[in-house]
N, C-alpha and C. Protein backbone atom coordinates (compact mmCIF):
# COMPACT_ATOMS: atom_id res chain seq x y z
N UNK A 1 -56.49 17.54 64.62
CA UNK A 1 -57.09 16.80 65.72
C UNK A 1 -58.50 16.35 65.32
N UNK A 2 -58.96 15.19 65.30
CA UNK A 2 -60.16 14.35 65.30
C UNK A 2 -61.14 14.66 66.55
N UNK A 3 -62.02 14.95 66.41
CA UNK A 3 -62.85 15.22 67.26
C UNK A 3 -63.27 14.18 68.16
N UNK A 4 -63.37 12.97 67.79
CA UNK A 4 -62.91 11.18 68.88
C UNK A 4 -61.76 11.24 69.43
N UNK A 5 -61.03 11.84 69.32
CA UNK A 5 -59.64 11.97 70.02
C UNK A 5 -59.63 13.12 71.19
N UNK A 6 -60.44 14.15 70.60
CA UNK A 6 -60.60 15.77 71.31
C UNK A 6 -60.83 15.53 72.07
N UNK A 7 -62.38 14.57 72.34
CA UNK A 7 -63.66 14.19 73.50
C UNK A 7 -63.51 12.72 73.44
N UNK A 8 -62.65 12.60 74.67
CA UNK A 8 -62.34 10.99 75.25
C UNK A 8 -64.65 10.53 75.87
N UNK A 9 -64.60 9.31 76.05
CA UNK A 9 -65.86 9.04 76.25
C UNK A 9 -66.28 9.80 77.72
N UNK A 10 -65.65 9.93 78.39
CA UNK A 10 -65.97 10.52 79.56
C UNK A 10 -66.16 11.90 79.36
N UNK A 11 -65.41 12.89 78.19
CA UNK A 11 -65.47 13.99 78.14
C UNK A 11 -67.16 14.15 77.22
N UNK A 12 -67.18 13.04 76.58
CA UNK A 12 -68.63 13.56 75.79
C UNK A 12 -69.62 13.44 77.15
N UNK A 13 -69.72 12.49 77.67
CA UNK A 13 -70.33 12.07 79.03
C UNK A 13 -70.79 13.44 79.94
N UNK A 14 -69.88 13.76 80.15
CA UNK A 14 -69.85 15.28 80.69
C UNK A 14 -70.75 16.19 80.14
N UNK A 15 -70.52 16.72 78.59
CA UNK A 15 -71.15 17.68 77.77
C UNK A 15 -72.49 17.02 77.64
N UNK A 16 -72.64 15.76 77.50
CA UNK A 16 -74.25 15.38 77.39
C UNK A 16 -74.80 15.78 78.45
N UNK A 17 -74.26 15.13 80.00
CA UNK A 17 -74.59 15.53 80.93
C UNK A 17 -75.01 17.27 81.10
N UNK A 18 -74.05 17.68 80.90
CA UNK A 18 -74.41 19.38 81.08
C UNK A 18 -75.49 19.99 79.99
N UNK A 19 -75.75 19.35 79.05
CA UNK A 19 -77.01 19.78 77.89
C UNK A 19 -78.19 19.20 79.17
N UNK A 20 -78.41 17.82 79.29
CA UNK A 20 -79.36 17.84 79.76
C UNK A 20 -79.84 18.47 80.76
N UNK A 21 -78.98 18.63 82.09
CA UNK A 21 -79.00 19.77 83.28
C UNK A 21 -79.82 21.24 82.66
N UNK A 22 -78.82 21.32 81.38
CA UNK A 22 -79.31 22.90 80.73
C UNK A 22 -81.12 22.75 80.56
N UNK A 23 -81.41 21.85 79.78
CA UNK A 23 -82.52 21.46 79.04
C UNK A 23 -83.84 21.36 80.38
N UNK A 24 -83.09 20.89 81.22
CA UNK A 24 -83.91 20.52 82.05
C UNK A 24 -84.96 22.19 82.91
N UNK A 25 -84.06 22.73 82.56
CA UNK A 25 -84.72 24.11 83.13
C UNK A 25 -85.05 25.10 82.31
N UNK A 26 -85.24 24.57 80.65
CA UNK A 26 -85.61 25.45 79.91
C UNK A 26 -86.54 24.83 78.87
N UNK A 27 -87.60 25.16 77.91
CA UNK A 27 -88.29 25.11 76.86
C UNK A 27 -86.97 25.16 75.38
N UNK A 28 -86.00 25.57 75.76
CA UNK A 28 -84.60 25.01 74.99
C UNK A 28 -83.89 23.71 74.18
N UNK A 29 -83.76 23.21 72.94
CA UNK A 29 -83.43 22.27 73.06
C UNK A 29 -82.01 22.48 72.71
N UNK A 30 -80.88 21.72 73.08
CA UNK A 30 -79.35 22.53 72.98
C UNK A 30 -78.71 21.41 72.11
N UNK A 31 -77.73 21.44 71.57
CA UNK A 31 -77.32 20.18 70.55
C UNK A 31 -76.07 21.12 70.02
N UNK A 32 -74.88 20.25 70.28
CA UNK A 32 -73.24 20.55 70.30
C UNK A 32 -73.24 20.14 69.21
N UNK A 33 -72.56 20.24 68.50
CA UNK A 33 -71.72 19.84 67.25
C UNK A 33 -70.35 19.76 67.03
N UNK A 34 -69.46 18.96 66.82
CA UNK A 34 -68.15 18.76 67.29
C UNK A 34 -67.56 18.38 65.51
N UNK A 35 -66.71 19.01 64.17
CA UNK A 35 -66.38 18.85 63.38
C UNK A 35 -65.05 18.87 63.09
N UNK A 36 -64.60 17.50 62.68
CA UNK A 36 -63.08 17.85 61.81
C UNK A 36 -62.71 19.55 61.14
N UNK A 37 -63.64 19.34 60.02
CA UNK A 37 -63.62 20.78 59.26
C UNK A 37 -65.19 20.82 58.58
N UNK A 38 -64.84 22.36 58.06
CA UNK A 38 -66.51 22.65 57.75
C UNK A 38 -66.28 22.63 55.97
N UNK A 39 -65.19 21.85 55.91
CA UNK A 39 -65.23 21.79 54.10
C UNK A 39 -63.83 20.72 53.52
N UNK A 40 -63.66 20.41 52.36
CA UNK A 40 -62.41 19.72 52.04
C UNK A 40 -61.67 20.60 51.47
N UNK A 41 -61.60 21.78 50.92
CA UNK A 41 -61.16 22.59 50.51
C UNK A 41 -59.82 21.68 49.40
N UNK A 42 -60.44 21.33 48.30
CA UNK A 42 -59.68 20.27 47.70
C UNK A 42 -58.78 21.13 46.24
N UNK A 43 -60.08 22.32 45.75
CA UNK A 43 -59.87 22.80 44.85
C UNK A 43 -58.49 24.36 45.69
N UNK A 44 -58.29 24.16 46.73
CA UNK A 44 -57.42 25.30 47.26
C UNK A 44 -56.01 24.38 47.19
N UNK A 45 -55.96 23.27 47.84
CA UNK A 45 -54.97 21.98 48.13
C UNK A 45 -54.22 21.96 46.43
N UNK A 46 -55.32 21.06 45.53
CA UNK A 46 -54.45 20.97 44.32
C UNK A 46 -54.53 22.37 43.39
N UNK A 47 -55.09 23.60 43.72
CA UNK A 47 -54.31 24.80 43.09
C UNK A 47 -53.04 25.15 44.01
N UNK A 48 -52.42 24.85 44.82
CA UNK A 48 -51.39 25.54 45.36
C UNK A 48 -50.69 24.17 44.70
N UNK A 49 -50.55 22.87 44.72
CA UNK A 49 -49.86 22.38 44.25
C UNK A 49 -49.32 22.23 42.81
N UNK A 50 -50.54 22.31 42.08
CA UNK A 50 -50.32 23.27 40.56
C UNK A 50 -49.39 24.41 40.37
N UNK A 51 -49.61 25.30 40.93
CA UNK A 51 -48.74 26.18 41.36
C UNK A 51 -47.60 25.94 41.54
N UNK A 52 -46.84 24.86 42.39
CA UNK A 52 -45.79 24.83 43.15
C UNK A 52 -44.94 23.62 42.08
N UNK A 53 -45.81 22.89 41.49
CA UNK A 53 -45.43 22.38 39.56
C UNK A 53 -44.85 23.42 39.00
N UNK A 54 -45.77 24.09 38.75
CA UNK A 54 -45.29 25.42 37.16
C UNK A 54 -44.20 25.85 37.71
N UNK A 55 -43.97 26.45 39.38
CA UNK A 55 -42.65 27.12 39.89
C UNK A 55 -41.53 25.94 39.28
N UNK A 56 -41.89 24.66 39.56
CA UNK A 56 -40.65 23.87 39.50
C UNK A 56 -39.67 24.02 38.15
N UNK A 57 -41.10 23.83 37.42
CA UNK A 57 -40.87 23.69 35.85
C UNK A 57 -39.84 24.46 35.28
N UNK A 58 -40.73 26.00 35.98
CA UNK A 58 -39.81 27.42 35.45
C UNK A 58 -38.72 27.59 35.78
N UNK A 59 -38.54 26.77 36.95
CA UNK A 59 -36.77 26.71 37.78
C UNK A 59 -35.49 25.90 36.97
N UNK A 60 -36.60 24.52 36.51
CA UNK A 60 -35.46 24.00 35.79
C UNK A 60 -35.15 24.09 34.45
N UNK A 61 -36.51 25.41 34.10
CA UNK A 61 -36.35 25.52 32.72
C UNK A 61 -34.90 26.64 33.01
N UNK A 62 -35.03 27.36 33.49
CA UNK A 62 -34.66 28.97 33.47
C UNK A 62 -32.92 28.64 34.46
N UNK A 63 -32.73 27.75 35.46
CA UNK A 63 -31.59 27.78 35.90
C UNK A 63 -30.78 26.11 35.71
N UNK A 64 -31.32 25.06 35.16
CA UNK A 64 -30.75 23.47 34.87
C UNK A 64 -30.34 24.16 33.26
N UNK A 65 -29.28 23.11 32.96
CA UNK A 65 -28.92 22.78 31.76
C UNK A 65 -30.14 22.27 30.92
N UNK A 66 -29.91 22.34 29.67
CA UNK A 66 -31.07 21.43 29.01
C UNK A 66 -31.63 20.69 29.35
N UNK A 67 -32.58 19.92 29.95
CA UNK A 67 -32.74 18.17 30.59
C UNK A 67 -33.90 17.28 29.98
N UNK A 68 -33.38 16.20 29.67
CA UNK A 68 -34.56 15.56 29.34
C UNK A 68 -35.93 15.91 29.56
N UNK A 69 -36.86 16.06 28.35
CA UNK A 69 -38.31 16.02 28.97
C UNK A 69 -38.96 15.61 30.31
N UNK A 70 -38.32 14.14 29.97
CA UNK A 70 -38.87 13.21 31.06
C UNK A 70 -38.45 13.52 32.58
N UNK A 71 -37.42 14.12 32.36
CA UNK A 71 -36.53 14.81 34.23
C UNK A 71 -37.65 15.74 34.35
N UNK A 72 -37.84 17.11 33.09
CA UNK A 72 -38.62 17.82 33.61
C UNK A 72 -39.73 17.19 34.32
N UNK A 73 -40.36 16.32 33.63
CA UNK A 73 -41.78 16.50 33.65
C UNK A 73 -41.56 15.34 34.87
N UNK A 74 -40.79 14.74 35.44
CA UNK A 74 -40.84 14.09 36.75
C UNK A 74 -41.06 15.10 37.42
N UNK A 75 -39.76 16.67 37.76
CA UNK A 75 -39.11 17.13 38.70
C UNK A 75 -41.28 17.88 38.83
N UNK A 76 -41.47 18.06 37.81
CA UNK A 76 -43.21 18.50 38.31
C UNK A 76 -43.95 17.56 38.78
N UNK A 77 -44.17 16.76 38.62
CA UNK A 77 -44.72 15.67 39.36
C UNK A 77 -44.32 15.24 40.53
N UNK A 78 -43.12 15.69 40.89
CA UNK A 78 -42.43 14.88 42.37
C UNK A 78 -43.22 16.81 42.97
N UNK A 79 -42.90 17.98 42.24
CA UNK A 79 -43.37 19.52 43.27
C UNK A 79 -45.06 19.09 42.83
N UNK A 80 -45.51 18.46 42.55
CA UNK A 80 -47.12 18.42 42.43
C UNK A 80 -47.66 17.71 43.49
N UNK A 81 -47.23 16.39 44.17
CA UNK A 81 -47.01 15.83 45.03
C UNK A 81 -46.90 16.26 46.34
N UNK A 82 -45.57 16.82 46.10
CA UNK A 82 -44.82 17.52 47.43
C UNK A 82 -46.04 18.70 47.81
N UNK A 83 -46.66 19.40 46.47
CA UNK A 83 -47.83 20.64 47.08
C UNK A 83 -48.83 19.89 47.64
N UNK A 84 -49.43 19.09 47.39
CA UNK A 84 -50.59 18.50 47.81
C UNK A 84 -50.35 17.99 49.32
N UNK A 85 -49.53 17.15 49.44
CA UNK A 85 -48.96 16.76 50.62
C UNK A 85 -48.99 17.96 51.78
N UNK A 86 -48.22 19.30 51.61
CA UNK A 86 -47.84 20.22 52.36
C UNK A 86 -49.57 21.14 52.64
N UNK A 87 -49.97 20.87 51.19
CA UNK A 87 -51.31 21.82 52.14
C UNK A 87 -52.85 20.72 52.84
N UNK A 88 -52.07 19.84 52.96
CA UNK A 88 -52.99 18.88 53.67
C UNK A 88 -52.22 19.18 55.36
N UNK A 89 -51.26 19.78 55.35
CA UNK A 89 -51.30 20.33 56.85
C UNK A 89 -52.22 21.43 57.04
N UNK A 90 -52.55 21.20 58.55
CA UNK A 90 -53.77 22.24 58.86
C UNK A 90 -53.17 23.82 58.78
N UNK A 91 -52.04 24.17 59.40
CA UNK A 91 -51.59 25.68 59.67
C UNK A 91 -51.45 25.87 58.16
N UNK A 92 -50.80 24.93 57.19
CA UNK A 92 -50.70 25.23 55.56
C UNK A 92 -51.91 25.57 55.13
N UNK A 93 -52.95 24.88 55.36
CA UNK A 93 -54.24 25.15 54.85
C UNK A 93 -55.02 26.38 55.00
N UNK A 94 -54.93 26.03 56.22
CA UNK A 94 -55.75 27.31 56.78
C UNK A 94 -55.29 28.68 56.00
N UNK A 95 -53.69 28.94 55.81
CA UNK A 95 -53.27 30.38 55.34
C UNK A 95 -53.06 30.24 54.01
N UNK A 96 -53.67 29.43 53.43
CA UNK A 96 -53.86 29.05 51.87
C UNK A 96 -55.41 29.52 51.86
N UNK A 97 -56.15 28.84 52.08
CA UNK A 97 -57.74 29.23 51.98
C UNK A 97 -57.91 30.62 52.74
N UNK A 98 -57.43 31.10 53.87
CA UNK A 98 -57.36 32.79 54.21
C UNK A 98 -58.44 32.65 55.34
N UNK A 99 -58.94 34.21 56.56
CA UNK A 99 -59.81 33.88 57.23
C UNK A 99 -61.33 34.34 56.68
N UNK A 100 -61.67 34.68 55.56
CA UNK A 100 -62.91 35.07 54.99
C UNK A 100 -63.46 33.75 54.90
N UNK A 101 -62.82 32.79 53.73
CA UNK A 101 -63.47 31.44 53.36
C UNK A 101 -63.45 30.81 54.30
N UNK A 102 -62.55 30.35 55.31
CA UNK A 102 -62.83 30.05 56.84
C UNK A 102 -64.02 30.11 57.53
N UNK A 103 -63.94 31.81 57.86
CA UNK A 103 -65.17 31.90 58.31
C UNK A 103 -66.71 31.36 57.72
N UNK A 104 -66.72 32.06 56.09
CA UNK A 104 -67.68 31.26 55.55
C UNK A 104 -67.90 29.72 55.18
N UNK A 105 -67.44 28.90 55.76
CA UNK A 105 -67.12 27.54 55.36
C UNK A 105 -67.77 27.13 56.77
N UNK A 106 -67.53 27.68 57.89
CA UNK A 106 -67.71 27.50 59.40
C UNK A 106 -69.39 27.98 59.08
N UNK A 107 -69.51 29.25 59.10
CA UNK A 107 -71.01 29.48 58.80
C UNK A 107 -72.23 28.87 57.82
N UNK A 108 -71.69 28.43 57.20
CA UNK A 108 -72.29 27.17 56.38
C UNK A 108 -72.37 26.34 56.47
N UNK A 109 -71.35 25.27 57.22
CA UNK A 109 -71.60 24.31 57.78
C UNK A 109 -72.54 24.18 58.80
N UNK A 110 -72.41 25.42 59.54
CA UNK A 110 -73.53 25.42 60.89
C UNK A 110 -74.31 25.34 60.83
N UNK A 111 -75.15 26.46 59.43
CA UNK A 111 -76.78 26.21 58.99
C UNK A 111 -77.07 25.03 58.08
N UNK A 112 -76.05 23.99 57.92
CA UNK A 112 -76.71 22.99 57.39
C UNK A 112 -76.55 22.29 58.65
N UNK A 113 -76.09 22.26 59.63
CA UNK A 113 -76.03 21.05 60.85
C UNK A 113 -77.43 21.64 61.66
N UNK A 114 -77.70 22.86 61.80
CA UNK A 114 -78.83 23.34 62.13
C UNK A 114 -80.21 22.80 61.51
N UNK A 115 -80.11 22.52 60.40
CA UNK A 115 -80.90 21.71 60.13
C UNK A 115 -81.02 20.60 60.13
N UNK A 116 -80.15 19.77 59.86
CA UNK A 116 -79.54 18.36 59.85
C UNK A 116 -80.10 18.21 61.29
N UNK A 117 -80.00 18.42 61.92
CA UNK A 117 -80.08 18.04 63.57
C UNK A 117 -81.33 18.38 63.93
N UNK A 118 -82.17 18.52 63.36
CA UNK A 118 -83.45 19.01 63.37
C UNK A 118 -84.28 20.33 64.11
N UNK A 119 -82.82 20.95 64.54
CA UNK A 119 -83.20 22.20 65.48
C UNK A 119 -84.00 23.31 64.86
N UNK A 120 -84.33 23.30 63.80
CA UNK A 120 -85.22 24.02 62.89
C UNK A 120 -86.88 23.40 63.29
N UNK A 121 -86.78 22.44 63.98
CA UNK A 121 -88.58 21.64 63.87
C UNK A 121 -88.79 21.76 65.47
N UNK A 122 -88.02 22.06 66.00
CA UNK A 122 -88.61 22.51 67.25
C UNK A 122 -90.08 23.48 67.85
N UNK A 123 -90.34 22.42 68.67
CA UNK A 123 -91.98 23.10 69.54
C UNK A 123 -91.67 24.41 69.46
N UNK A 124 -92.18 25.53 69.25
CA UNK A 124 -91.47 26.92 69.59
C UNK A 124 -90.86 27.95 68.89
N UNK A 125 -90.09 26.95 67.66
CA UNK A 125 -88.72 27.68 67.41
C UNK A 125 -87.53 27.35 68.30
N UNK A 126 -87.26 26.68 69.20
CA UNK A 126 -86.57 26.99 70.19
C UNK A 126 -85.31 26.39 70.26
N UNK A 127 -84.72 26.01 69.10
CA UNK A 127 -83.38 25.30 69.30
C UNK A 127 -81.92 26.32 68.93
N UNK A 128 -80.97 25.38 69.74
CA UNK A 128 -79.98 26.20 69.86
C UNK A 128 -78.87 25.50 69.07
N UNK A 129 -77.87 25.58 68.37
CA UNK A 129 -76.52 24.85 68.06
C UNK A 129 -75.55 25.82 68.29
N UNK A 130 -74.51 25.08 68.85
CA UNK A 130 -73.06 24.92 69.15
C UNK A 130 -72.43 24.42 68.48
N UNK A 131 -71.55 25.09 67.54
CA UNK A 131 -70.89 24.32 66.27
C UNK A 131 -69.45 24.45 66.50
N UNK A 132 -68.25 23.33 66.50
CA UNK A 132 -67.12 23.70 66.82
C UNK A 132 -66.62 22.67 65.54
N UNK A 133 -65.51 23.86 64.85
CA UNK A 133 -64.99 23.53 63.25
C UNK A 133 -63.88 23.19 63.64
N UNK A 134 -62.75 22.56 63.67
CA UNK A 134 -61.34 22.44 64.10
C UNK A 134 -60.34 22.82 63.32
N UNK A 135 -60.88 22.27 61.88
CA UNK A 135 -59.96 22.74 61.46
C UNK A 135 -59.58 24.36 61.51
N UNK A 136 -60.91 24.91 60.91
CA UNK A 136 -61.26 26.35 61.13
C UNK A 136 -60.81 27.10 62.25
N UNK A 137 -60.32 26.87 63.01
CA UNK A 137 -60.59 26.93 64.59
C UNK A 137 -61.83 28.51 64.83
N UNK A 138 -62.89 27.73 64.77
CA UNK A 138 -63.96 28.75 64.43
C UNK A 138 -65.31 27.88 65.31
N UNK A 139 -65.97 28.54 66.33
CA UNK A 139 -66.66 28.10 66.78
C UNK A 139 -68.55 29.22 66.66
N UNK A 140 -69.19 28.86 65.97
CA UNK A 140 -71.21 29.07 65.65
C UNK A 140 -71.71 29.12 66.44
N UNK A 141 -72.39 29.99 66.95
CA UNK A 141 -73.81 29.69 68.00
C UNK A 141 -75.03 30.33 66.89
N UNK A 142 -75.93 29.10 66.57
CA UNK A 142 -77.06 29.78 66.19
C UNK A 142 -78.55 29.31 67.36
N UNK A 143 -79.15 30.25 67.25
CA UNK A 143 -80.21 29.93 67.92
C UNK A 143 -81.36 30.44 66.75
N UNK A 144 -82.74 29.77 66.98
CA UNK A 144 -83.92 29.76 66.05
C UNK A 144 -84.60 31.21 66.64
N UNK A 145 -85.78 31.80 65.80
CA UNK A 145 -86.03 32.94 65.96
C UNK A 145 -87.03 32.47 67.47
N UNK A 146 -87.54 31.82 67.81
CA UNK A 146 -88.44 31.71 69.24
C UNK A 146 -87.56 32.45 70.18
N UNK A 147 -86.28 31.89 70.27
CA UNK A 147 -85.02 32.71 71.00
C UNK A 147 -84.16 33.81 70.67
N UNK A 148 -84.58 34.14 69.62
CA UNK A 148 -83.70 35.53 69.46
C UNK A 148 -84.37 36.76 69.63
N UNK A 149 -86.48 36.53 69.47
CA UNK A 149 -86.75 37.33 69.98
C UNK A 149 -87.28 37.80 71.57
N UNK A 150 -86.72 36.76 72.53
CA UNK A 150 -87.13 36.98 73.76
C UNK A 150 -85.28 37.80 74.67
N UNK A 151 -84.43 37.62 73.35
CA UNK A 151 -82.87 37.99 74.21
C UNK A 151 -82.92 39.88 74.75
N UNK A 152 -82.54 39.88 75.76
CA UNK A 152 -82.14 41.21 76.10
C UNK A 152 -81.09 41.67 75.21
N UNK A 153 -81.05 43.28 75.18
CA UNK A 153 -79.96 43.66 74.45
C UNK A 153 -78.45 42.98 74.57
N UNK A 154 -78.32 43.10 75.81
CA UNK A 154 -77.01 43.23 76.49
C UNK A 154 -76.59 41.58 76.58
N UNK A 155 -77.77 40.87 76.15
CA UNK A 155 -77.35 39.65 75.37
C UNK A 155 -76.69 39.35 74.68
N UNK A 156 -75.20 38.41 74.31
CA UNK A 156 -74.67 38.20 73.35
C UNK A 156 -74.30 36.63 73.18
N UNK A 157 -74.85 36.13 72.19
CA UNK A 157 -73.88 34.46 72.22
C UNK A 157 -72.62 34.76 71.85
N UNK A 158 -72.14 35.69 71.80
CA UNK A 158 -70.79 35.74 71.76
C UNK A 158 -69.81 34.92 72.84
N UNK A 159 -70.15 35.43 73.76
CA UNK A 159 -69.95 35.15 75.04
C UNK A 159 -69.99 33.69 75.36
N UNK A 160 -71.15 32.97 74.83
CA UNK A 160 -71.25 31.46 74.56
C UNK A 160 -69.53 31.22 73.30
N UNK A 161 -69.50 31.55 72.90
CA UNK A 161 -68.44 31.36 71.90
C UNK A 161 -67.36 31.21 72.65
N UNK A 162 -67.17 32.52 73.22
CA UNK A 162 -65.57 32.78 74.11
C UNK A 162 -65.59 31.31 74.93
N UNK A 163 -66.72 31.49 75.80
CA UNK A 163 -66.00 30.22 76.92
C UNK A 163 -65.53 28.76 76.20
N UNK A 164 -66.36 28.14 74.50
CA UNK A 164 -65.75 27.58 74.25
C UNK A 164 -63.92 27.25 73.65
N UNK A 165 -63.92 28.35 73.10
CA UNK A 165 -62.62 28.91 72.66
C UNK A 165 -61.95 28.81 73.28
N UNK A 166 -62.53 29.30 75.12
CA UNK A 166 -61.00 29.15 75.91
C UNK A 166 -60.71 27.67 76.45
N UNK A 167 -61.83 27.11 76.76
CA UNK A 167 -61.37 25.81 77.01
C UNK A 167 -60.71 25.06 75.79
N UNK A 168 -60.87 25.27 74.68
CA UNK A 168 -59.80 25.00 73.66
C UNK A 168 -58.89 25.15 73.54
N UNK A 169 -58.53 26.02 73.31
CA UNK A 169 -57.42 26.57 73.99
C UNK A 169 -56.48 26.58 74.89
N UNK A 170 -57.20 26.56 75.81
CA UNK A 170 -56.27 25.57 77.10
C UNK A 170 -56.28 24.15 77.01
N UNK A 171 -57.08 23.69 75.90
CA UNK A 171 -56.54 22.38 75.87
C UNK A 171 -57.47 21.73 76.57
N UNK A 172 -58.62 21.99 77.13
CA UNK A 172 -59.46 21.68 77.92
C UNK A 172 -61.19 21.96 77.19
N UNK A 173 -61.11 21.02 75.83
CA UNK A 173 -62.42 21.24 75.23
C UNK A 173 -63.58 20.86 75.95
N UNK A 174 -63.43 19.54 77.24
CA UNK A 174 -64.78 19.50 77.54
C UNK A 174 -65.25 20.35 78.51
N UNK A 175 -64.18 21.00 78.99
CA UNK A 175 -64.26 21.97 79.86
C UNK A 175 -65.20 23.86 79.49
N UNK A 176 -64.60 24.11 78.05
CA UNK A 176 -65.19 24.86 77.39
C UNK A 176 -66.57 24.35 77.07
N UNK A 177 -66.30 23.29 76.53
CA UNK A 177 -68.13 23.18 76.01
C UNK A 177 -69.24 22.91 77.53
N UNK A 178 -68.78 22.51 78.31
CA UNK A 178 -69.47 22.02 79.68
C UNK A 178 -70.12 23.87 79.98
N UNK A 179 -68.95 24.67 80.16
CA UNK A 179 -69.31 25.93 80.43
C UNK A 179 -70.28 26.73 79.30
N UNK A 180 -69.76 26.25 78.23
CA UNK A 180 -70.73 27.32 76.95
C UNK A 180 -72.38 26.42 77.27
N UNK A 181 -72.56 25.49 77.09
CA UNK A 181 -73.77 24.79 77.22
C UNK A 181 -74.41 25.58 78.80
N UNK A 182 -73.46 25.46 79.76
CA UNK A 182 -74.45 26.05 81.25
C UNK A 182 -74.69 27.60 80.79
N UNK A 183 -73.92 28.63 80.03
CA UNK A 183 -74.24 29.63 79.94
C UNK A 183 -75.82 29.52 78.64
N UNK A 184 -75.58 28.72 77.96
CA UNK A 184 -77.08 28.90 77.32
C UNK A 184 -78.07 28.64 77.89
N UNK A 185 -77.86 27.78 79.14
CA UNK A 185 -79.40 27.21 79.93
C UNK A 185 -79.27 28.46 80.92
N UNK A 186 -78.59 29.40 81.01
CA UNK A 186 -79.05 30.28 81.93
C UNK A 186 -79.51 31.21 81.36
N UNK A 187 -79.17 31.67 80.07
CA UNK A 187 -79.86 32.23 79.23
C UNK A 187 -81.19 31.85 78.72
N UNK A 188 -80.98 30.78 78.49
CA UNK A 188 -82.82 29.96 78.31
C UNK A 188 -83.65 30.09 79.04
N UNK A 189 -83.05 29.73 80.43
CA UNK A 189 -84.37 29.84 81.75
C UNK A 189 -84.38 30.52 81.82
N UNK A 190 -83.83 32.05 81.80
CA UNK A 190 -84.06 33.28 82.31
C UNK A 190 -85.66 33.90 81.25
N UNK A 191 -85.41 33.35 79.63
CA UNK A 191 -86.51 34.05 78.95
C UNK A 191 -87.55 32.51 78.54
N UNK A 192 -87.31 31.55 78.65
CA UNK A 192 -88.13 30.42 78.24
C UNK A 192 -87.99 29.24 79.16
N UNK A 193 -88.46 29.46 80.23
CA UNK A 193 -88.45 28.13 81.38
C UNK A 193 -89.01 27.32 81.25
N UNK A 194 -88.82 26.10 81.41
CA UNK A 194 -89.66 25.04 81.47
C UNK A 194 -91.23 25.00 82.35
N UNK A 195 -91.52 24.05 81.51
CA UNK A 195 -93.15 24.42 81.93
C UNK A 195 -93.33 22.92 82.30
N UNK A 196 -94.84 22.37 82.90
CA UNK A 196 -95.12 21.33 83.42
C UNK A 196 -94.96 20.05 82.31
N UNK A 197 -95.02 20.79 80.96
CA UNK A 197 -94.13 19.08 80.15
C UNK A 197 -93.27 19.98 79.69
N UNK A 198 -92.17 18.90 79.58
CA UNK A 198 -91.13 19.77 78.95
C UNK A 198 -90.06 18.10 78.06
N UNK A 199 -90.84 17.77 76.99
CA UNK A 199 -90.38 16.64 76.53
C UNK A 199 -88.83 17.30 75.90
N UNK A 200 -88.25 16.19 75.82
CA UNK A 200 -86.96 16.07 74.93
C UNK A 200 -86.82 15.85 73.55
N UNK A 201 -86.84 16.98 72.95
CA UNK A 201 -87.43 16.84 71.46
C UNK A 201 -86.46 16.06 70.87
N UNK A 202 -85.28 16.30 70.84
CA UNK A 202 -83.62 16.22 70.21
C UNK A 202 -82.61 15.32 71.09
N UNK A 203 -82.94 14.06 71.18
CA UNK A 203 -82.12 13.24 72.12
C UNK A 203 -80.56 12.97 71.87
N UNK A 204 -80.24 13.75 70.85
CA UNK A 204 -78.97 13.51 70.10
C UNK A 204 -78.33 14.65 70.74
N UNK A 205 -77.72 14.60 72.07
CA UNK A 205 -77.01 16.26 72.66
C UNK A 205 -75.68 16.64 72.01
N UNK A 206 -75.04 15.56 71.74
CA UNK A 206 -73.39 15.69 71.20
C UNK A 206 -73.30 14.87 69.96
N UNK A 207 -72.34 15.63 68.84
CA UNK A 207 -72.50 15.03 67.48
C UNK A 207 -71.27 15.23 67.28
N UNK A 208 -70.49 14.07 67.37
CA UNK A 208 -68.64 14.29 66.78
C UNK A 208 -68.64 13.63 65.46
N UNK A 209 -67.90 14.26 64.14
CA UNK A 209 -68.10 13.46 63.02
C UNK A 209 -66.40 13.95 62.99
N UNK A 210 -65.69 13.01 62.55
CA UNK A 210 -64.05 12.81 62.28
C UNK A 210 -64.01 13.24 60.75
């Protein structure tokens, strides 16, 4: 799924809407991130298809009659093909690359969009990202240290995580992100409220890249 497809224009509409509502009552600046995947994972794709060559090879070495070179070395080229093809599906991929590199592929992507998005230059320290990987199905909350040292214990962005997940899940992404964004502005205002200016550092609230 394409992330322009995920979030019809009305659904980004919404999530901008609900950042700014958030923003508006906090010293917070909040910024979604919406990603195909957090990597190409190209060198996993053509080693399984390599792989799924040599199997061929060994098959028609070990159970075909003699066969022309040239049959062999098609019948690998048509399974070299056929691998590449098959792990360009997402459920193929995903249990080819495993959930460690997943995860780390998701977490890396985040701290470079964390910067990329400039939530690192914030008045304060004070920016937040929301990172949602698709392919990964792996969703980031980082926040800058201005906000991590004002959180109560019993604080968790975890919790920001879940509500996106479930509206995913149900199939209802703007619904998840609408909710994860109001739970960070209640978290924001509660330790960093807005004060008599409270400019908009980060006018970019929603970032879908296909």
């Amino acid at each position: 799924m394409r992330p322009s497809r995920l979030l019809d224009p009305a659904d980004r509409l919404r999530v901008e809407r609900a950042v700014l509502e958030a923003e508006a009552r906090t010293r917070g600046e909040i910024v979604v991130v919406v990603m195909r995947a957090a990597a190409s994972y190209t060198g996993v794709r053509w080693g399984f298809a390599t792989w799924l060559a040599l199997l061929a090879g060994l098959g028609m070495a070990a159970f075909v009659p003699p066969a022309p070179v040239l049959a062999l070395l098609g019948a690998q080229v048509a399974a070299l093909a056929l691998g590449h093809a098959v792990a360009r599906i997402d459920p193929v991929l995903r249990w080819l690359v495993g959930t460690t590199q997943l995860a780390e592929a998701a977490g890396a992507l985040a701290r470079a969009q964390f910067a990329a998005q400039g939530l690192s230059r914030t008045l304060g320290r004070t920016g937040i990202l929301i990172l949602v990987s698709l392919l990964e199905h792996r969703v980031v909350v980082l926040a800058d240290e201005g906000i991590h040292g004002q959180l109560d214990p019993g604080e968790r962005w975890q919790d920001v995580v879940e509500r996106t997940l479930q509206g995913l899940r149900a199939g209802r992404a703007a619904d998840g992100l609408v909710a994860a964004v109001g739970l960070c502005g209640e978290i924001l205002a509660r330790h960093l409220p807005a004060g008599p200016r409270n400019p908009d550092e980060l006018p970019r609230a929603l970032v879908l890249e296909d």
